[in-house]
N, C-alpha and C. Protein backbone atom coordinates (compact mmCIF):
# COMPACT_ATOMS: atom_id res chain seq x y z
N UNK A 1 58.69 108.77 134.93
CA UNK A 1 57.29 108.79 134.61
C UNK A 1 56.64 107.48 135.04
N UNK A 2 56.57 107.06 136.35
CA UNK A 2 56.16 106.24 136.85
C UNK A 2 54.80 106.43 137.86
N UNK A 3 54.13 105.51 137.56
CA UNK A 3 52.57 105.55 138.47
C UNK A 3 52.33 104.48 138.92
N UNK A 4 51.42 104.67 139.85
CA UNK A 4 51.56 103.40 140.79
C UNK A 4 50.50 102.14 140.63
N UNK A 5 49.82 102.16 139.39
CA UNK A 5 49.23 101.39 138.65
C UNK A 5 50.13 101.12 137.86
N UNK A 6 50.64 101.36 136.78
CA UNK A 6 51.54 101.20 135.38
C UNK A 6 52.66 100.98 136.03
N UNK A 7 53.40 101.56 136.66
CA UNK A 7 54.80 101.19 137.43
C UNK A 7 55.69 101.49 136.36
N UNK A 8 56.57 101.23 136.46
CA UNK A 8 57.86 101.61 134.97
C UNK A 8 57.31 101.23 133.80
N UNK A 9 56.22 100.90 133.26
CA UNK A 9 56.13 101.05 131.96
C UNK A 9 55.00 102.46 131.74
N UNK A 10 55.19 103.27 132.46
CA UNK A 10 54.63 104.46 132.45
C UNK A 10 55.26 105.58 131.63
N UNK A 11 56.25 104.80 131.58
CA UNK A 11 57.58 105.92 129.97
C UNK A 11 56.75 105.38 129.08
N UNK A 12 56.07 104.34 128.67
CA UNK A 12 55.51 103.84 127.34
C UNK A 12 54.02 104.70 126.97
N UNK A 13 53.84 105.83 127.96
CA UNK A 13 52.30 106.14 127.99
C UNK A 13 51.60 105.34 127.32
N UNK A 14 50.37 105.92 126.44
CA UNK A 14 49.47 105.17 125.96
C UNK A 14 49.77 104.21 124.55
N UNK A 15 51.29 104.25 124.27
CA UNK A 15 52.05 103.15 123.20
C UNK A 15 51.89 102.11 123.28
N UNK A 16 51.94 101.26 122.18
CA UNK A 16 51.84 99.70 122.34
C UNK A 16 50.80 98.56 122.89
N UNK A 17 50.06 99.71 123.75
CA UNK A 17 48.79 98.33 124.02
C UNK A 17 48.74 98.30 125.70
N UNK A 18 47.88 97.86 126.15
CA UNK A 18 47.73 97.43 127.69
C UNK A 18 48.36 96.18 128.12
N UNK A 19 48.09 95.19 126.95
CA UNK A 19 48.79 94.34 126.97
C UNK A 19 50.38 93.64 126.96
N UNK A 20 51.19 94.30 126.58
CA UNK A 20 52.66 94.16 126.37
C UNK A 20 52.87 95.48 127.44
N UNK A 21 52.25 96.23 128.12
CA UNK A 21 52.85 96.95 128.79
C UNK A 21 53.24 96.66 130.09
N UNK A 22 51.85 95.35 130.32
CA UNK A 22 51.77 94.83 131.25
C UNK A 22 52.81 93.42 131.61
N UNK A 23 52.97 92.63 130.15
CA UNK A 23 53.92 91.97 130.57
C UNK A 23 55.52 92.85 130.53
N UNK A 24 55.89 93.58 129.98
CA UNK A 24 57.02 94.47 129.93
C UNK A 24 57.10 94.74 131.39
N UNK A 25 55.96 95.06 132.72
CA UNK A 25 56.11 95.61 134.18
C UNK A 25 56.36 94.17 135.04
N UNK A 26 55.82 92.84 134.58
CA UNK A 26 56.09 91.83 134.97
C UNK A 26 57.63 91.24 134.56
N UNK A 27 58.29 91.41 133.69
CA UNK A 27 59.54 91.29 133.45
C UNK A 27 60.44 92.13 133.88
N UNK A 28 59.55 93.49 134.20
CA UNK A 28 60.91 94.63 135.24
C UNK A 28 60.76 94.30 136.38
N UNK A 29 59.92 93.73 136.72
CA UNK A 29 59.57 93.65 137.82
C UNK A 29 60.78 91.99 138.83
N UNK A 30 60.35 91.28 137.81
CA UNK A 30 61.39 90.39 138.10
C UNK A 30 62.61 90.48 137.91
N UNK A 31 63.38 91.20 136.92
CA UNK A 31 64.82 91.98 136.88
C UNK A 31 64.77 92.79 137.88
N UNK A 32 64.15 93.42 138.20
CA UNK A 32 64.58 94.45 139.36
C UNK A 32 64.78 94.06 140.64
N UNK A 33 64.08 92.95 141.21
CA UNK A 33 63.68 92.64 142.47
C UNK A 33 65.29 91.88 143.23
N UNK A 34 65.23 92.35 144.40
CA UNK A 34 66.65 91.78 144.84
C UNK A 34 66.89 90.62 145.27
N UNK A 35 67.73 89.85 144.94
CA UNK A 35 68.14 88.27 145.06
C UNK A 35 69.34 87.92 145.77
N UNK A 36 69.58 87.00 146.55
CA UNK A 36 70.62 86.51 147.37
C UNK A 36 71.45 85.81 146.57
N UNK A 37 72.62 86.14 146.73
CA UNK A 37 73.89 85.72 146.04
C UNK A 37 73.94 84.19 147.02
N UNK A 38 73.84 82.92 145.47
CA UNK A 38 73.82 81.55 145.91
C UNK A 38 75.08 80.94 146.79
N UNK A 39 76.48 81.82 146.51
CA UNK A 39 77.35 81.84 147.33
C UNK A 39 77.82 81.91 148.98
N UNK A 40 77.10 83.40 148.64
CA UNK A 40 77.46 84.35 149.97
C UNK A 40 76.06 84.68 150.78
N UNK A 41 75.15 84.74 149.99
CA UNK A 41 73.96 84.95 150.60
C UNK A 41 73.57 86.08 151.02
N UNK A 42 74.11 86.85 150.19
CA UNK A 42 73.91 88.63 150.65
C UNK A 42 72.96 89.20 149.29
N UNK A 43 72.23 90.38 149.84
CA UNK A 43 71.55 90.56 148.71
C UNK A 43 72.42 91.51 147.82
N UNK A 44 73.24 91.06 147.43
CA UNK A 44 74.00 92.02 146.34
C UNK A 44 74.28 91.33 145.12
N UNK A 45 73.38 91.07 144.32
CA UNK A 45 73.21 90.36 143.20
C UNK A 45 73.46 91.80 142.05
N UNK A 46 73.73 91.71 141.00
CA UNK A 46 73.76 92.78 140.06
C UNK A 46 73.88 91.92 138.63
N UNK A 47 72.91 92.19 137.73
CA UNK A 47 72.52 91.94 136.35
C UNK A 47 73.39 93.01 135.45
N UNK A 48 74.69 91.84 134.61
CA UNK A 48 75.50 92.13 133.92
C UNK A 48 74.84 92.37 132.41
N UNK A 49 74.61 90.77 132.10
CA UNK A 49 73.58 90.91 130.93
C UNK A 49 72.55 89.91 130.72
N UNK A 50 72.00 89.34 129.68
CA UNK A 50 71.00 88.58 130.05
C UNK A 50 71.56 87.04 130.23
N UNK A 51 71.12 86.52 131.22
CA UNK A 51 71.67 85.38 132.41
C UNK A 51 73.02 85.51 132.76
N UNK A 52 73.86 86.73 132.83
CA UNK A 52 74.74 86.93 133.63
C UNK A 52 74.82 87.38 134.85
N UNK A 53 75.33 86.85 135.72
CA UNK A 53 75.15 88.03 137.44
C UNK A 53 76.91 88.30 137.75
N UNK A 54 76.54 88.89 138.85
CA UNK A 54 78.15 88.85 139.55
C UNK A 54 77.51 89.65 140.91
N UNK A 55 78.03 88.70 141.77
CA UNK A 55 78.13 89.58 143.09
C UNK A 55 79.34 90.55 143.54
N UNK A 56 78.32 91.98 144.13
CA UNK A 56 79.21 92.40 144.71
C UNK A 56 80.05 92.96 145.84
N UNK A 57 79.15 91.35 146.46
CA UNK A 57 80.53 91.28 148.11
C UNK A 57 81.20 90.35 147.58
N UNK A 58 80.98 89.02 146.96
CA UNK A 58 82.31 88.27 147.03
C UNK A 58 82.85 87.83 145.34
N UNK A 59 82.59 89.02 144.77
CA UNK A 59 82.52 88.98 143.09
C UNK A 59 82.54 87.82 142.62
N UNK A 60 81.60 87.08 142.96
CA UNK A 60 81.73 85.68 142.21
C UNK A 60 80.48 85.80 140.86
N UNK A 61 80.71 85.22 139.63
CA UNK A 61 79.71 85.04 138.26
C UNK A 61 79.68 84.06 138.48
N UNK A 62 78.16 83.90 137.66
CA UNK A 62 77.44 82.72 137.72
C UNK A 62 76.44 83.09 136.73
N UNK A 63 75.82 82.08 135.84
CA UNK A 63 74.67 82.15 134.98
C UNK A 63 73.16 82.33 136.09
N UNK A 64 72.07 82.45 134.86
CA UNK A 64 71.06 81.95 135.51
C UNK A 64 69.95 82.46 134.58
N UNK A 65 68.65 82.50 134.68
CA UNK A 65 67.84 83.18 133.91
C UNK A 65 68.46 84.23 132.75
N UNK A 66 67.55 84.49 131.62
CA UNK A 66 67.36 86.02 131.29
C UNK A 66 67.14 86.97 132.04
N UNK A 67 66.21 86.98 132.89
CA UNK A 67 65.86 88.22 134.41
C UNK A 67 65.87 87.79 135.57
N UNK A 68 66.41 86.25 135.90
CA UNK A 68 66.98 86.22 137.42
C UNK A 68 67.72 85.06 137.77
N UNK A 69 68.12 85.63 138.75
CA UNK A 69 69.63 84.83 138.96
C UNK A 69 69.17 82.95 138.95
N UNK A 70 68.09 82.98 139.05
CA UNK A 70 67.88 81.47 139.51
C UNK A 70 66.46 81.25 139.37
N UNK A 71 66.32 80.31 138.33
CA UNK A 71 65.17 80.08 137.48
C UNK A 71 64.46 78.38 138.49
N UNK A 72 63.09 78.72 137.96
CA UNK A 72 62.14 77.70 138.37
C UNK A 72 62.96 76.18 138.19
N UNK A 73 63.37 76.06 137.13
CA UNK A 73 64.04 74.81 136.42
C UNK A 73 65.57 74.42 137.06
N UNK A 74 65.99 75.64 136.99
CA UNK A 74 67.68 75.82 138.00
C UNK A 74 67.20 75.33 139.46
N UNK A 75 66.53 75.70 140.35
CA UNK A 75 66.38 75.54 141.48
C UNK A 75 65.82 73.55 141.36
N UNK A 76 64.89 73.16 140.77
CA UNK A 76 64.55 72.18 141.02
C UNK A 76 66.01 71.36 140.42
N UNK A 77 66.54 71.49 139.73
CA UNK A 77 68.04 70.35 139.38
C UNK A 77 68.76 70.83 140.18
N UNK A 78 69.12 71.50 140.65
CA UNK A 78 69.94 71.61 141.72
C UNK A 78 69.46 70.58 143.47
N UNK A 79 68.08 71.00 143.24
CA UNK A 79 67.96 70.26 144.78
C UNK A 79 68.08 68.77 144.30
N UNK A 80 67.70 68.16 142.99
CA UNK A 80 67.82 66.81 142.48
C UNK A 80 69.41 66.37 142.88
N UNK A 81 69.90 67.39 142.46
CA UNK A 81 71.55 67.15 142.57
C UNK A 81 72.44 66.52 143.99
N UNK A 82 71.91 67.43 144.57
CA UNK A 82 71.96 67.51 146.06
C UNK A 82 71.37 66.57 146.72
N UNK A 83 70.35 65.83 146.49
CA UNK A 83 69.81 64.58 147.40
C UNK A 83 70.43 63.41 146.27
N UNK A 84 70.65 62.11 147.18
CA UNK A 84 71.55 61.14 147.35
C UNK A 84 71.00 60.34 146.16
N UNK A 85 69.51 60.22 146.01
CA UNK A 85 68.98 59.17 145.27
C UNK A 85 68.93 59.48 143.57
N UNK A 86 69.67 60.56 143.62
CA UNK A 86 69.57 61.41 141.91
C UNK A 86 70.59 60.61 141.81
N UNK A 87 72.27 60.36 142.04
CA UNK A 87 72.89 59.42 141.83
C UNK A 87 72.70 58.20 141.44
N UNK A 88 71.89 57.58 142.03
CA UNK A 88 71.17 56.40 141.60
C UNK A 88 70.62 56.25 140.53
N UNK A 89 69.47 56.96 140.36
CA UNK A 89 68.98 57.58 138.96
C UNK A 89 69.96 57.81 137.82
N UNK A 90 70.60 59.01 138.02
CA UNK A 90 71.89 58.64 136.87
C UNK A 90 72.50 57.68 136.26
N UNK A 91 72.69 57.00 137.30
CA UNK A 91 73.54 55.59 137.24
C UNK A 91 72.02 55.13 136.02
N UNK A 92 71.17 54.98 136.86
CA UNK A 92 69.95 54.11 135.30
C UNK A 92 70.06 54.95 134.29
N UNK A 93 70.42 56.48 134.24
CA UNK A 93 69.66 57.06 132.77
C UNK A 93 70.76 56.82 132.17
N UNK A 94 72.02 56.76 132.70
CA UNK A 94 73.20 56.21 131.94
C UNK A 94 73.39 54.80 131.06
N UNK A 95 72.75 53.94 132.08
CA UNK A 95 72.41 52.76 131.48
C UNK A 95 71.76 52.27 130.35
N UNK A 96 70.69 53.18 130.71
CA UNK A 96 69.24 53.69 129.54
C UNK A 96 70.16 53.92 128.31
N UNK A 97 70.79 55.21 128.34
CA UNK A 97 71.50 56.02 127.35
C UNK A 97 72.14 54.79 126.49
N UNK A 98 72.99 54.23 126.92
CA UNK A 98 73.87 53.06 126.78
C UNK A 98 72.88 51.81 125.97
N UNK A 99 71.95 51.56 126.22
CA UNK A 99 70.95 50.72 125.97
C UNK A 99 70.40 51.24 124.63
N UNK A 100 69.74 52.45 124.43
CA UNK A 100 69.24 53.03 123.28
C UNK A 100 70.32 53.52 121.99
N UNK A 101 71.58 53.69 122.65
CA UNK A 101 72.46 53.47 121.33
C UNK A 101 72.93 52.17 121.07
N UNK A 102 72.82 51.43 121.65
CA UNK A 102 72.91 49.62 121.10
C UNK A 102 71.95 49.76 120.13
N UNK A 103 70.80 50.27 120.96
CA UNK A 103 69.42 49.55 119.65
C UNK A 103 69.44 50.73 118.29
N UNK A 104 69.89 51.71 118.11
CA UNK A 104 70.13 52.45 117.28
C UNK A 104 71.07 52.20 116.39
N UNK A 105 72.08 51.17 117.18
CA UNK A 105 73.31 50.73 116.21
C UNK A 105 72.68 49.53 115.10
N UNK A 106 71.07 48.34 116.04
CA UNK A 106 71.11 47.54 115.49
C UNK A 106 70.18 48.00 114.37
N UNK A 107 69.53 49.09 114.73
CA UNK A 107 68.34 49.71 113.64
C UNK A 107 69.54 49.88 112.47
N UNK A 108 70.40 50.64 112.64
CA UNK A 108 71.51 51.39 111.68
C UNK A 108 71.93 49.84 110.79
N UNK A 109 72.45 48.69 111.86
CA UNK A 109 72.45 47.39 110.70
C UNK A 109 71.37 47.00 109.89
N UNK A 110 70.24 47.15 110.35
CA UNK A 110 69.15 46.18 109.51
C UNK A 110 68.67 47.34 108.32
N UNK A 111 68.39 48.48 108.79
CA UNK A 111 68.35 49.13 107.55
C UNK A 111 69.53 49.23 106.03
N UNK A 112 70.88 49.03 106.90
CA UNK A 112 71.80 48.69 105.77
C UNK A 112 71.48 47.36 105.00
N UNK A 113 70.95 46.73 105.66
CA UNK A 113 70.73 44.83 105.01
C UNK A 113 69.74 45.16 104.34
């Protein structure tokens, strides 16, 4: 029961509202749509459960979204990962890290005094 306005939420006929029907076709819409396996690069992606995948040319799992293999947030840390100067960076937020539990240790003394 699909139309080419409503699209799969056309099983919902006139239930629930215009509104949730519409984001319900925007969320099938992004589960449904086909994605390249980050591996192999074939479009044979298949949704196990929510942020599970598995391909099936080179059956490899991998997380990722609730409805797709590879989220806005996933893609940008990954390319961070991958260029040279995120290392660098680390190296400071480590430092940082390291720095703010000193001063947490000395807060932890003076409030005991």
């Amino acid at each position: 029961m699909s139309t080419k306005k409503v699209g799969s939420t056309g099983r919902f006929k006139e239930r629930y509202g215009v509104g949730i029907r519409k984001r319900v076709l925007k969320v099938e819409e992004r589960k449904n749509k086909p994605t390249s396996c980050p591996f192999c690069s074939f479009l044979t992606i298949k949704r196990i459960a929510a942020g599970l995948f598995v391909c099936k040319k080179c059956k490899a799992k991998f997380t990722g979204g609730a409805y797709e293999a590879e989220t806005l947030i996933g893609k940008s840390i990954k390319k961070m990962v991958s260029q040279k100067n995120f290392v660098e960076g680390s190296k400071e937020l480590i430092q940082t890290s390291e720095d703010i539990s000193g001063m947490e240790k000395e807060i932890a003394e003076a409030i005991k005094e």
